[in-house]
N, C-alpha and C. Protein backbone atom coordinates (compact mmCIF):
# COMPACT_ATOMS: atom_id res chain seq x y z
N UNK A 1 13.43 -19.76 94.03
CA UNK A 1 14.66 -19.53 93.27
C UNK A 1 14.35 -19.75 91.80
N UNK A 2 15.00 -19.16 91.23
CA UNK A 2 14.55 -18.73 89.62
C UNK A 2 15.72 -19.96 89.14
N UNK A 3 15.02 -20.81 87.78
CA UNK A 3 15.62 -21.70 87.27
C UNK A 3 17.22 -21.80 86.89
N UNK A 4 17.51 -20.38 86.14
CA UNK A 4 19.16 -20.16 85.99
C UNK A 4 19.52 -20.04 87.36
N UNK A 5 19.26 -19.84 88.20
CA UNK A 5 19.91 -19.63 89.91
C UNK A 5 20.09 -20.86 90.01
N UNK A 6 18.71 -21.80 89.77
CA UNK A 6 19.19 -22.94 90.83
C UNK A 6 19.91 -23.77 89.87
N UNK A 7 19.97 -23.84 88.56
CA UNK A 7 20.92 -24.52 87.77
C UNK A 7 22.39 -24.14 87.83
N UNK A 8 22.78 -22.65 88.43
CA UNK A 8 23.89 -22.43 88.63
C UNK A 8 24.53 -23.16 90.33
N UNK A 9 23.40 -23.10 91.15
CA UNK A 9 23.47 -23.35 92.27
C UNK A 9 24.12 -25.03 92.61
N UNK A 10 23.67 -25.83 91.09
CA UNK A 10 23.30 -27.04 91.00
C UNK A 10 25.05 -27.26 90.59
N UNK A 11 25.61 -26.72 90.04
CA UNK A 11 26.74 -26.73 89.20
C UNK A 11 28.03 -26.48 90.36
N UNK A 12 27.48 -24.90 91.05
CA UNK A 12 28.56 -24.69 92.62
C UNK A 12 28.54 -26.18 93.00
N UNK A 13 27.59 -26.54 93.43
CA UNK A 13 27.61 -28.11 94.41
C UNK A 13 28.21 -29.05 93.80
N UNK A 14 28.26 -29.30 92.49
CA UNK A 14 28.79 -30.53 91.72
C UNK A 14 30.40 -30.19 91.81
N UNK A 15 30.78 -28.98 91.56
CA UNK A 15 31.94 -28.80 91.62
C UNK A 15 32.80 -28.91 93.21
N UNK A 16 32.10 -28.66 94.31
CA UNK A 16 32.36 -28.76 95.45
C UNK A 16 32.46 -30.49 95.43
N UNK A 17 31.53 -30.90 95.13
CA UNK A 17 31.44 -32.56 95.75
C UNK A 17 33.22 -33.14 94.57
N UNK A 18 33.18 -32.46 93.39
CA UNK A 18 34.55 -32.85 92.75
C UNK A 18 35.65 -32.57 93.53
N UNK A 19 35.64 -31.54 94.04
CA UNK A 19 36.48 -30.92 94.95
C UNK A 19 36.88 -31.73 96.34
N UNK A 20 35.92 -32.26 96.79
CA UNK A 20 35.69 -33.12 98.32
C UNK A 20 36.10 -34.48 97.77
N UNK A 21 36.24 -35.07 96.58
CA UNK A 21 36.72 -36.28 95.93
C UNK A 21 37.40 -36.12 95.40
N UNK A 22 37.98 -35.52 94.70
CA UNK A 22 39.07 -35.44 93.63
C UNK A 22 40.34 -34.37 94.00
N UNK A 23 40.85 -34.16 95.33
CA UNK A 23 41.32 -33.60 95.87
C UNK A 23 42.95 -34.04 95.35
N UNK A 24 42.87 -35.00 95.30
CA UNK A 24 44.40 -35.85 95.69
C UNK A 24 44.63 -35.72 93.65
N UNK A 25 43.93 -35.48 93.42
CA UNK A 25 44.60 -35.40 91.53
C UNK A 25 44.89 -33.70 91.24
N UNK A 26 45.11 -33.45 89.73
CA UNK A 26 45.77 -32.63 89.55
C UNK A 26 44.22 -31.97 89.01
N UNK A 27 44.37 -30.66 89.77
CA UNK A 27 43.05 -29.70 89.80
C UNK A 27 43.04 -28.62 90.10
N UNK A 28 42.21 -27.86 88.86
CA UNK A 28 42.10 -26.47 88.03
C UNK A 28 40.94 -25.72 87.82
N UNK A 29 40.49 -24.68 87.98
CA UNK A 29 39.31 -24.21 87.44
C UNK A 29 39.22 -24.80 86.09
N UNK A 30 40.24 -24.75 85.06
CA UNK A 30 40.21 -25.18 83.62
C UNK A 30 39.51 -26.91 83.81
N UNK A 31 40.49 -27.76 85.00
CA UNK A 31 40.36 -29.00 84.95
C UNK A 31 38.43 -29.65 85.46
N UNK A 32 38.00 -28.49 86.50
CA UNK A 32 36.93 -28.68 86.80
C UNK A 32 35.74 -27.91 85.85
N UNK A 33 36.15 -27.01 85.01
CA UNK A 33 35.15 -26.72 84.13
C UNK A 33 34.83 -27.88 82.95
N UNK A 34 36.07 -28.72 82.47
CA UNK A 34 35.83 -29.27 81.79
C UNK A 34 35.15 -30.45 81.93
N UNK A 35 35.69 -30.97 83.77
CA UNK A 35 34.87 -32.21 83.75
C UNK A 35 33.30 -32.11 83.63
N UNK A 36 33.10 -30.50 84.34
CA UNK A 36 31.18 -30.31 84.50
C UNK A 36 30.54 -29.67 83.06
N UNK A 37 31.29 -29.69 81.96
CA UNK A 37 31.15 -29.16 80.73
C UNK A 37 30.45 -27.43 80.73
N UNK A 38 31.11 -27.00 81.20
CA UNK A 38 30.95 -25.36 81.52
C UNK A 38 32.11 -24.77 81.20
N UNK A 39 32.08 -23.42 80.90
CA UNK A 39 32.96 -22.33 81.18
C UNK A 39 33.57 -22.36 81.96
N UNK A 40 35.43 -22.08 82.33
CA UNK A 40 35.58 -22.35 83.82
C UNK A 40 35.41 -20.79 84.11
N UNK A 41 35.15 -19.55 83.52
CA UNK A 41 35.26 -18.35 84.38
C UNK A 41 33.52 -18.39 84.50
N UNK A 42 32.58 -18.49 83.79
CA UNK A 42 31.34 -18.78 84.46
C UNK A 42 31.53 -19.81 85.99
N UNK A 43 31.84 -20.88 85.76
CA UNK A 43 32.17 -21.78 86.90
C UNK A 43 32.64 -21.12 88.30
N UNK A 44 33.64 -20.64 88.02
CA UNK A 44 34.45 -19.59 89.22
C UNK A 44 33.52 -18.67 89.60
N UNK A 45 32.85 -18.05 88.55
CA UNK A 45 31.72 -17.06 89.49
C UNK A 45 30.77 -17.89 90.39
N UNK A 46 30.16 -18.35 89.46
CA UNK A 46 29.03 -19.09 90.14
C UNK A 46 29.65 -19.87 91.80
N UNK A 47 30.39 -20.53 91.35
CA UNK A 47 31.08 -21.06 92.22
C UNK A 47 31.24 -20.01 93.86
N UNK A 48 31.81 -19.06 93.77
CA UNK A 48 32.27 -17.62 94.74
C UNK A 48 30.94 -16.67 95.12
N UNK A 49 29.83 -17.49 94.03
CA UNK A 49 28.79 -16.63 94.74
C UNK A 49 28.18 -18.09 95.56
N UNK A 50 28.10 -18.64 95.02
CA UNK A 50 27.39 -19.43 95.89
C UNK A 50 28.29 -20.45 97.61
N UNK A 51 29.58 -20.34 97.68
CA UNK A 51 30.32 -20.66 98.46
C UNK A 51 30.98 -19.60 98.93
N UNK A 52 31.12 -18.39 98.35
CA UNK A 52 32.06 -17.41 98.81
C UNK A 52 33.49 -17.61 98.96
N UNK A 53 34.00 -18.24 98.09
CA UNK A 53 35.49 -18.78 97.98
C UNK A 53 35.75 -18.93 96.26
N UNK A 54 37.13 -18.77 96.06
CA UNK A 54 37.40 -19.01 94.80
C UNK A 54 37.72 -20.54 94.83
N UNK A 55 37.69 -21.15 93.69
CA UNK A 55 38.21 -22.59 93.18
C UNK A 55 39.14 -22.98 93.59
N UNK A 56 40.02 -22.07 93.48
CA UNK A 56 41.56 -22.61 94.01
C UNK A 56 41.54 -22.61 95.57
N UNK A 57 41.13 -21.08 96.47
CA UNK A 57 40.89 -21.54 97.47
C UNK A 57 40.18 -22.66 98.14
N UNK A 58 38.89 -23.24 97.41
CA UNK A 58 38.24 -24.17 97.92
C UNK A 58 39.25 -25.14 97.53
N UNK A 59 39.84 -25.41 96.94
CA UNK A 59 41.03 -26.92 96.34
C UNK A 59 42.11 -26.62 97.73
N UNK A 60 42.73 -25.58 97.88
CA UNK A 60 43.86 -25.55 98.67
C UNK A 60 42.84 -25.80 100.11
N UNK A 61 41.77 -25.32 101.05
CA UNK A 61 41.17 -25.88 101.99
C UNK A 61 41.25 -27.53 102.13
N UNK A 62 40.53 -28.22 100.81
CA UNK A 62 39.96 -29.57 101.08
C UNK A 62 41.64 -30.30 100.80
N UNK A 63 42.55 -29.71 100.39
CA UNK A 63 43.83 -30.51 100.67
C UNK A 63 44.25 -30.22 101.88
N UNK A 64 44.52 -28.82 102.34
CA UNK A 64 45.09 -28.74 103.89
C UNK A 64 44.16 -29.95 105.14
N UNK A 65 43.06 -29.93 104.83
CA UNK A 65 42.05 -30.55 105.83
C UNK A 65 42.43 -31.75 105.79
N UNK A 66 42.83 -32.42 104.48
CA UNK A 66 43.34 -34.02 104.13
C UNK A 66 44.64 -33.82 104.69
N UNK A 67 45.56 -33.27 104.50
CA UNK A 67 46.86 -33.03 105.37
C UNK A 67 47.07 -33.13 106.52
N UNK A 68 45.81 -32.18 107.20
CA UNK A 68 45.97 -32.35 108.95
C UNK A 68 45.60 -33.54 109.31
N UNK A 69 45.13 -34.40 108.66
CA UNK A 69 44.47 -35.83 109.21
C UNK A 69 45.45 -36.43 109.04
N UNK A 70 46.26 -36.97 108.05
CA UNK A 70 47.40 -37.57 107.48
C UNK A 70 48.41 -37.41 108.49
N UNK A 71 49.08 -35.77 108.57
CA UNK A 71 49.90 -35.44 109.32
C UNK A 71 49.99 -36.16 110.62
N UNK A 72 48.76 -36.43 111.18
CA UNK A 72 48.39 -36.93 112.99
C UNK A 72 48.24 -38.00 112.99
N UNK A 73 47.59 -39.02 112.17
CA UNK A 73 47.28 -40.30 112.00
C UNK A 73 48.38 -41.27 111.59
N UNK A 74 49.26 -40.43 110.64
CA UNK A 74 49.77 -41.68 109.60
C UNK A 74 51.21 -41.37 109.58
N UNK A 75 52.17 -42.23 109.84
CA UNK A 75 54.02 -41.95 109.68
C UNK A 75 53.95 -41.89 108.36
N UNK A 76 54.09 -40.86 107.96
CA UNK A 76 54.35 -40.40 106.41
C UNK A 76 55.02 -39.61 106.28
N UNK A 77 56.12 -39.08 105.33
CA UNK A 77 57.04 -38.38 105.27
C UNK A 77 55.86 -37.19 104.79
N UNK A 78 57.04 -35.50 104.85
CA UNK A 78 56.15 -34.95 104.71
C UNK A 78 55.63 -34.66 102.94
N UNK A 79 56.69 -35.51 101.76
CA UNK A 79 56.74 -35.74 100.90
C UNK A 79 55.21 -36.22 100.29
N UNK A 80 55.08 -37.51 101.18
CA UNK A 80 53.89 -38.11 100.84
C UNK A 80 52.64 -37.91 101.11
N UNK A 81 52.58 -36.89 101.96
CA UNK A 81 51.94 -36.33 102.42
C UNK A 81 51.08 -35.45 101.48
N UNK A 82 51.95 -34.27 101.08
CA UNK A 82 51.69 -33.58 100.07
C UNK A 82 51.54 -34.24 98.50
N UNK A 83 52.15 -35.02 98.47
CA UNK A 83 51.82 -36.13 97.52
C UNK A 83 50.32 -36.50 97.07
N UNK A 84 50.05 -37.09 98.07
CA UNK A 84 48.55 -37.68 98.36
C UNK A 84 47.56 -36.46 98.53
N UNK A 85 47.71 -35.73 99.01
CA UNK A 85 46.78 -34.22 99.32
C UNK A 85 46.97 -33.50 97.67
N UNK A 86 47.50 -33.80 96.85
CA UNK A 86 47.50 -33.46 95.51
C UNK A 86 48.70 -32.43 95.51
N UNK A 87 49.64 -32.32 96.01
CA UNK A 87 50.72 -31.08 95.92
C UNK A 87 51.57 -31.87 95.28
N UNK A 88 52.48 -30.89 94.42
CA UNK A 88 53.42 -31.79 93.69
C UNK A 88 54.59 -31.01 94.08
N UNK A 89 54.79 -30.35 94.95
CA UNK A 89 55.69 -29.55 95.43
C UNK A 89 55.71 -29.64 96.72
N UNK A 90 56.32 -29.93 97.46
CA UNK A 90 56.66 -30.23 98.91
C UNK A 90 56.37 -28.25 99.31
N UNK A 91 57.47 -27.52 98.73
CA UNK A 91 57.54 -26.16 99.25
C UNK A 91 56.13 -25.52 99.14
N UNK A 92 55.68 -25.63 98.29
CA UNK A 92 54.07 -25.20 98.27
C UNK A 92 53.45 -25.31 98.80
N UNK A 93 53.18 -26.75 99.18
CA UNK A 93 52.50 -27.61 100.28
C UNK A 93 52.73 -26.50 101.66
N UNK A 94 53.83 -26.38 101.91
CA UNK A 94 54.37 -25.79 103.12
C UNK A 94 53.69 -24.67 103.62
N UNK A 95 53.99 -23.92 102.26
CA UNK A 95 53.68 -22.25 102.30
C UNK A 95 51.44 -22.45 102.24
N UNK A 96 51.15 -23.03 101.21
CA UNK A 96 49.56 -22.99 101.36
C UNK A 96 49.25 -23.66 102.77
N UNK A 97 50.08 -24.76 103.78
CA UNK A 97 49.32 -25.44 104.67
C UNK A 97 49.19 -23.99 105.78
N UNK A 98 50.72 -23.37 105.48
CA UNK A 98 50.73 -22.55 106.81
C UNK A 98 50.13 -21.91 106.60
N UNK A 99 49.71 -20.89 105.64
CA UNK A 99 48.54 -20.07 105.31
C UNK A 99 47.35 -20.32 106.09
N UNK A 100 46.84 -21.57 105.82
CA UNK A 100 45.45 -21.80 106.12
C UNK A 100 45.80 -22.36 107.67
N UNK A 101 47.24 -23.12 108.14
CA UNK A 101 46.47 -23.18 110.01
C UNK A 101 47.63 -22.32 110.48
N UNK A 102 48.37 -21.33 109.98
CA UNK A 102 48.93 -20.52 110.74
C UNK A 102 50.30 -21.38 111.37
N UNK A 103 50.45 -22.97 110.96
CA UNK A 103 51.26 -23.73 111.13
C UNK A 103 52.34 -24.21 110.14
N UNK A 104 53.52 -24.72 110.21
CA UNK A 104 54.14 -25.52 109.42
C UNK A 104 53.63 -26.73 109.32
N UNK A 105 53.71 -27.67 108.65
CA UNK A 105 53.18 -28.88 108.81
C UNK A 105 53.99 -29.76 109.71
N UNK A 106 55.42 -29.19 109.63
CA UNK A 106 56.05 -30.22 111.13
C UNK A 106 55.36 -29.63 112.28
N UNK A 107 55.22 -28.59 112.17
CA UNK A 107 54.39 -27.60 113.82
C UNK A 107 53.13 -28.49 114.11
N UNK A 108 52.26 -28.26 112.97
CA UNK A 108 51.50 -29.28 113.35
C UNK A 108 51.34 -30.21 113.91
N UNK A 109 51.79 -31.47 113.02
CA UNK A 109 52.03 -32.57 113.55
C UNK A 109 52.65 -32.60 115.10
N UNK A 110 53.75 -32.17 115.43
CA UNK A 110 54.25 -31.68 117.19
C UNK A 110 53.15 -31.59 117.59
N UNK A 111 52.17 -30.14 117.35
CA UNK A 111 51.44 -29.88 118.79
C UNK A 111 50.50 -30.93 118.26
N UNK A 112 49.77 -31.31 117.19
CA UNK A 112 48.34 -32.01 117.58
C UNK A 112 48.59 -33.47 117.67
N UNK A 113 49.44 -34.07 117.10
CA UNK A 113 49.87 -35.57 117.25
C UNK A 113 50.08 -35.80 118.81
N UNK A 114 50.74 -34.89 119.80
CA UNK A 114 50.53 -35.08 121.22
C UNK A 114 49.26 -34.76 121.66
N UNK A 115 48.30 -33.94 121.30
CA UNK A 115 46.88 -34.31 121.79
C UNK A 115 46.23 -35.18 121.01
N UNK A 116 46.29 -35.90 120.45
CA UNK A 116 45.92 -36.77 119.44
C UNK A 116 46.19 -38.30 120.59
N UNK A 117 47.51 -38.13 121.02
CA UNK A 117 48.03 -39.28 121.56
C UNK A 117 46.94 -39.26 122.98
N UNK A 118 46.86 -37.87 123.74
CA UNK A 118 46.53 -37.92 125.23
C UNK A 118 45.23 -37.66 125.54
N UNK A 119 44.37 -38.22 123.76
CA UNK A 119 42.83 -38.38 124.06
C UNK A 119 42.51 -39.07 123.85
């Protein structure tokens, strides 16, 4: 791999690992270009070539994934929920969770919190 590849390659990953930690704060292509001192539309490319996802999609994934755990594990309203998963909008929360499991987040919680319980 040729040096600009793997320095771009180096940058996808840093931004992913921000992404896998910094989920629960308020986060942007703008907000993650600035922390890795880059461009954020260089960032976003690099980023989509090397993960095949845009920024925002990878942000809305690593919150839904923190959601479904929350949702099953923890009596939390669904307020705080989205709260903590970085949504500052309950309705948003709603509309991006169902997107990604085809569920509401009360649906959720129903069906998997009972297999959750009977394993």
């Amino acid at each position: 791999m040729n040096r600009p590849m793997a320095q771009a390659t180096t940058l996808a990953w840093k931004a992913q690992k921000l992404i896998r930690t910094q989920y629960h704060r308020p986060l942007s292509t703008a907000l993650l270009a600035r922390e890795l001192y880059c461009n954020a539309d260089y960032l976003g490319r690099v980023y989509r070539r090397v993960f095949h996802l845009t920024l925002t999609e990878a942000i809305h994934r690593q919150r839904v994934r923190e959601a479904e755990k929350l949702l099953i594990s923890e009596a939390r309203s669904l307020t705080e929920v989205a709260a903590l998963c970085g949504f500052n909008d309950v309705g948003y929360f709603r509309q991006i969770f169902q997107k990604h499991t085809g569920l509401t987040p009360a649906a959720w919680k129903r069906r998997y919190s009972k297999e959750h319980i009977n394993s």
